[in-house]
Protein backbone atom coordinates (compact mmCIF):
# COMPACT_ATOMS: atom_id res chain seq x y z
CA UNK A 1 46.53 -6.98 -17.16
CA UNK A 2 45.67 -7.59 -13.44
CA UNK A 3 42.76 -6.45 -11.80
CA UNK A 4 42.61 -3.05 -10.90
CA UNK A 5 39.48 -2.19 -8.39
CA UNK A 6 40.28 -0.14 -6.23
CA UNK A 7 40.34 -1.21 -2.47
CA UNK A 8 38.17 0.81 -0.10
CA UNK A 9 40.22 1.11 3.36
CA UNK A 10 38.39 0.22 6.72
CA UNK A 11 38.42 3.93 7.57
CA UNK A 12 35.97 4.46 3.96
CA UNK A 13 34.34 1.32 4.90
CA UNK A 14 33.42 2.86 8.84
CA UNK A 15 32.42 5.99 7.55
CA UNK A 16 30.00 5.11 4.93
CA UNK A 17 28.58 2.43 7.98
CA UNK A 18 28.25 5.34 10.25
CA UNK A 19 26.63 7.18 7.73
CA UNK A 20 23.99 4.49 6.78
CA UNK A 21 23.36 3.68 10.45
CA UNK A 22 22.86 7.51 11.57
CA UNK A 23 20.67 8.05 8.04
CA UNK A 24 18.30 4.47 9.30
CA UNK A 25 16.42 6.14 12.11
CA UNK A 26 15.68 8.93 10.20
CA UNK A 27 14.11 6.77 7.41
CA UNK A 28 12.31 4.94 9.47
CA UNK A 29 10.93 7.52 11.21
CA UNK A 30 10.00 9.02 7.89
CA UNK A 31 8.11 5.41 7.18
CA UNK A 32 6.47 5.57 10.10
CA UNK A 33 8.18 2.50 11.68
CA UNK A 34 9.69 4.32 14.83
CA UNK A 35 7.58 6.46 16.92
CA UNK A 36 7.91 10.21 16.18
CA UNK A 37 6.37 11.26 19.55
CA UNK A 38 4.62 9.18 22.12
CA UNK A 39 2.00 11.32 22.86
CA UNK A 40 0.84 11.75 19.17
CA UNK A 41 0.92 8.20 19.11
CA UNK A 42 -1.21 7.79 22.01
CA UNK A 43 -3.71 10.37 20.64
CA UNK A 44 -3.81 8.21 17.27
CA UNK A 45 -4.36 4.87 18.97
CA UNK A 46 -7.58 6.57 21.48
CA UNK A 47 -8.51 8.25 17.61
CA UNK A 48 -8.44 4.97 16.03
CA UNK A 49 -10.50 3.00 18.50
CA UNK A 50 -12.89 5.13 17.94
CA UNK A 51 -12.58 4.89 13.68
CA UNK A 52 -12.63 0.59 14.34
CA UNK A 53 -15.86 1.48 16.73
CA UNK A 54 -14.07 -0.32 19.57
CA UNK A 55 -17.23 -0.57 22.37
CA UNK A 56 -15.26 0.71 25.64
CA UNK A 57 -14.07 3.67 23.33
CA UNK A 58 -17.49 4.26 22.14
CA UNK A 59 -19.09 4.34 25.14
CA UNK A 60 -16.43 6.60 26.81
CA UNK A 61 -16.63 9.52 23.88
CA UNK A 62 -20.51 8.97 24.03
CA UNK A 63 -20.69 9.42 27.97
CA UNK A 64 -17.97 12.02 27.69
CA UNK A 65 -19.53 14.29 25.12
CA UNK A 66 -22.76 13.78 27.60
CA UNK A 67 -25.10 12.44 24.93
CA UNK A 68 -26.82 10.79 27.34
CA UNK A 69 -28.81 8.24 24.94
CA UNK A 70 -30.63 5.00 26.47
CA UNK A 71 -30.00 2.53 24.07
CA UNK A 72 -31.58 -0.05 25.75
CA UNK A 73 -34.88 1.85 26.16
CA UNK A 74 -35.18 2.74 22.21
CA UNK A 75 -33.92 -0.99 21.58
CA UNK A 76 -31.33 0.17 19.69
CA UNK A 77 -27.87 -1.13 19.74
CA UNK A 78 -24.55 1.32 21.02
CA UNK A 79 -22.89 -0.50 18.39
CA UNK A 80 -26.33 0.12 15.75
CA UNK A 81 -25.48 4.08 16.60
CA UNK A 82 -22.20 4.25 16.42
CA UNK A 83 -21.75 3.13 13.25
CA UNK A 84 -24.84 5.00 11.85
CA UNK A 85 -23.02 8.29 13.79
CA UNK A 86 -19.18 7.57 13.01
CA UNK A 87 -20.22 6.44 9.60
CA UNK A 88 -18.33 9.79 7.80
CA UNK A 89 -15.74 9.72 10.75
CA UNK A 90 -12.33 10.98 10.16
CA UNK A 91 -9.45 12.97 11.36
CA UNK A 92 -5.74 14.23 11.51
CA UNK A 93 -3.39 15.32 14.06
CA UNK A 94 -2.31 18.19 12.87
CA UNK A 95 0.25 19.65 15.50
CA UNK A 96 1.86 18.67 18.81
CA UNK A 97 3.14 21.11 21.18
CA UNK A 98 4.54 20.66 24.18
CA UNK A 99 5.84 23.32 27.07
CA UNK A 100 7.59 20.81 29.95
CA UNK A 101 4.75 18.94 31.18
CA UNK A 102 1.94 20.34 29.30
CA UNK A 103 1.24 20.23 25.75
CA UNK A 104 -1.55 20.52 23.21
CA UNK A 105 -2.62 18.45 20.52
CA UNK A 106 -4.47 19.73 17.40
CA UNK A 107 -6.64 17.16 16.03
CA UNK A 108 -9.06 18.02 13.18
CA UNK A 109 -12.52 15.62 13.37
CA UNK A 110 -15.00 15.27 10.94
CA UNK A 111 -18.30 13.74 11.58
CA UNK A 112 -21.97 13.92 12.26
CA UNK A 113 -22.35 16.57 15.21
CA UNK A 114 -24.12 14.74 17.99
CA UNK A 115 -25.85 18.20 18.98
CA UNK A 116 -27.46 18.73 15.44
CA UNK A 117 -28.53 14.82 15.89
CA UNK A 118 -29.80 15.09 19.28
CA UNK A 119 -31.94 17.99 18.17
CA UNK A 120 -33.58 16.87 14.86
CA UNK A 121 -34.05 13.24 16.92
CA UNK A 122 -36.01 15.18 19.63
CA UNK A 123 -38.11 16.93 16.83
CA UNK A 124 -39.13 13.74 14.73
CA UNK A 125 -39.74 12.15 18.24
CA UNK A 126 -41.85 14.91 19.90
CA UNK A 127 -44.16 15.12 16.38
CA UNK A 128 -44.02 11.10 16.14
CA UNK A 129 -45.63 11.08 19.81
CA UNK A 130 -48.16 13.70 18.57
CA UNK A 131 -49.31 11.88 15.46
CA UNK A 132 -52.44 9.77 15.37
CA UNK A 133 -50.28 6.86 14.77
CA UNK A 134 -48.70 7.21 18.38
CA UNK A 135 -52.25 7.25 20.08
CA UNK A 136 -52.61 3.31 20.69
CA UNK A 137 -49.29 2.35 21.05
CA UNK A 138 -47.95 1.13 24.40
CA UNK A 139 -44.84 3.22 26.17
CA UNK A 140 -42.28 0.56 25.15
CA UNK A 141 -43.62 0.71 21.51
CA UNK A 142 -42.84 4.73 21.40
CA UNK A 143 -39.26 4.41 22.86
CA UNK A 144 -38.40 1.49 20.39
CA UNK A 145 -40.28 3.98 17.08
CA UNK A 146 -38.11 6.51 19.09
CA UNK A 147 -34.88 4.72 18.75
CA UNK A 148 -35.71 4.16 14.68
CA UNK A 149 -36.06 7.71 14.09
CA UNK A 150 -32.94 8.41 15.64
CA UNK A 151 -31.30 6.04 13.11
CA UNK A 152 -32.94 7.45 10.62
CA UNK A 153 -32.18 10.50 11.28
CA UNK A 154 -28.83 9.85 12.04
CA UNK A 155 -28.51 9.33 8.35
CA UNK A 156 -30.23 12.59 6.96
CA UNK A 157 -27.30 14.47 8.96
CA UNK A 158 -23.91 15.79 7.42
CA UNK A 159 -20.91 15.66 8.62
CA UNK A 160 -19.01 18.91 9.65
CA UNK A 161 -15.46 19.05 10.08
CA UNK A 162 -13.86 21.01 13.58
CA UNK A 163 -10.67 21.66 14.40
CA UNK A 164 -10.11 21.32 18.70
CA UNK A 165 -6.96 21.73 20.77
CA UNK A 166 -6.71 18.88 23.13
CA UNK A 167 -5.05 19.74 26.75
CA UNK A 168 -2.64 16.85 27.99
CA UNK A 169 -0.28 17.03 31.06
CA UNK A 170 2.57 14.49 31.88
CA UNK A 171 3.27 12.94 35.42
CA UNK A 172 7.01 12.44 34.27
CA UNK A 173 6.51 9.11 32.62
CA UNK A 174 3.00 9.25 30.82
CA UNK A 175 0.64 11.88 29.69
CA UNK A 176 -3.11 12.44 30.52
CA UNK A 177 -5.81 14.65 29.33
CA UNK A 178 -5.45 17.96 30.90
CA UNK A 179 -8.22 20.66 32.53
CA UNK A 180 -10.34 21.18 29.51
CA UNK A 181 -9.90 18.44 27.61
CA UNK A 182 -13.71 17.24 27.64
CA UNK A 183 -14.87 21.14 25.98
CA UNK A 184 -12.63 20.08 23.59
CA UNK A 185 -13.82 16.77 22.99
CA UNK A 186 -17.54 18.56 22.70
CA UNK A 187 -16.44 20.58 20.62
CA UNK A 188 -14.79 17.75 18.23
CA UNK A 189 -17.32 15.96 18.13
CA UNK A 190 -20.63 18.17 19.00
């Protein structure tokens, strides 16, 4: 008895190739190896520097939501904040749509609001400065008991989650935040 497997012919053999080498990208894709869309990528990477408190992206969302806070003055840390702020920090890109050269992405952000911070900060500080305890201490000794409130109460605030629709328009070749895109940022992250 002789053996009897069949032979696949090189027209088999080219199909089922074809097949696994049109089904790869699609897999990969799936894995998250190949990009799926530059721009959501983009968004991700600005979203993650912020998650691995990268400094320059830090201090760009902090000026950018307009917080406004002089770190050196309370002798805090940017890095001492952001941590303290970002601690609950999160998000998702939920949907990207694009029309030509404009598109929107929907990115859901959870975190401390830096309005309800701001706020309860200002009211410790403002009955801090009132209290007996204030009364002999020097300027620079307020701002630095100012700066430890705000840590602390950085802490005693929970984060809310907020859904915003970032604006970004494309030059042809790369895409940039569009008219409106720092409201939406506020609102993210406010």
């Amino acid at each position: 008895m002789g053996n009897k497997t069949p032979k696949l012919s090189g027209r088999i053999i080219m199909t089922l190739l074809l097949a696994i080498l049109t089904a790869l990208p699609l897999g990969l894709t799936a894995c998250g190896i190949m990009a799926q869309n530059p721009l959501r990528d983009e968004v991700d990477r600005k979203f993650q520097s912020i998650k691995q408190y990268d400094a320059e992206a830090i201090e760009a969302l902090i000026k950018d939501i307009g917080a406004g806070i002089d770190f050196d003055s309370y002798g805090i840390s940017r890095d001492e904040f952001a941590r303290a702020w970002l601690s609950d920090f999160s998000y998702s890109i939920d949907n990207v749509s694009q029309d030509g050269n404009d598109a929107i992405v929907t990115v859901t952000v959870t975190c401390k609001p830096m309005g309800e911070i701001l706020s309860a900060s200002q009211r410790a500080i403002v009955e801090f400065t009132k209290s007996d305890a204030a009364a002999g201490m020097s300027s620079d000794e307020i701002n630095r008991q100012a700066g430890q409130i705000l840590l602390s109460t950085v802490a005693t605030i929970p984060a809310t989650t907020t859904s915003a629709d970032f604006p970004y328009v494309s030059d042809g070749s790369t895409w940039e935040p569009g008219p409106g895109f720092n409201t939406e940022l506020k609102k993210a992250f406010n």
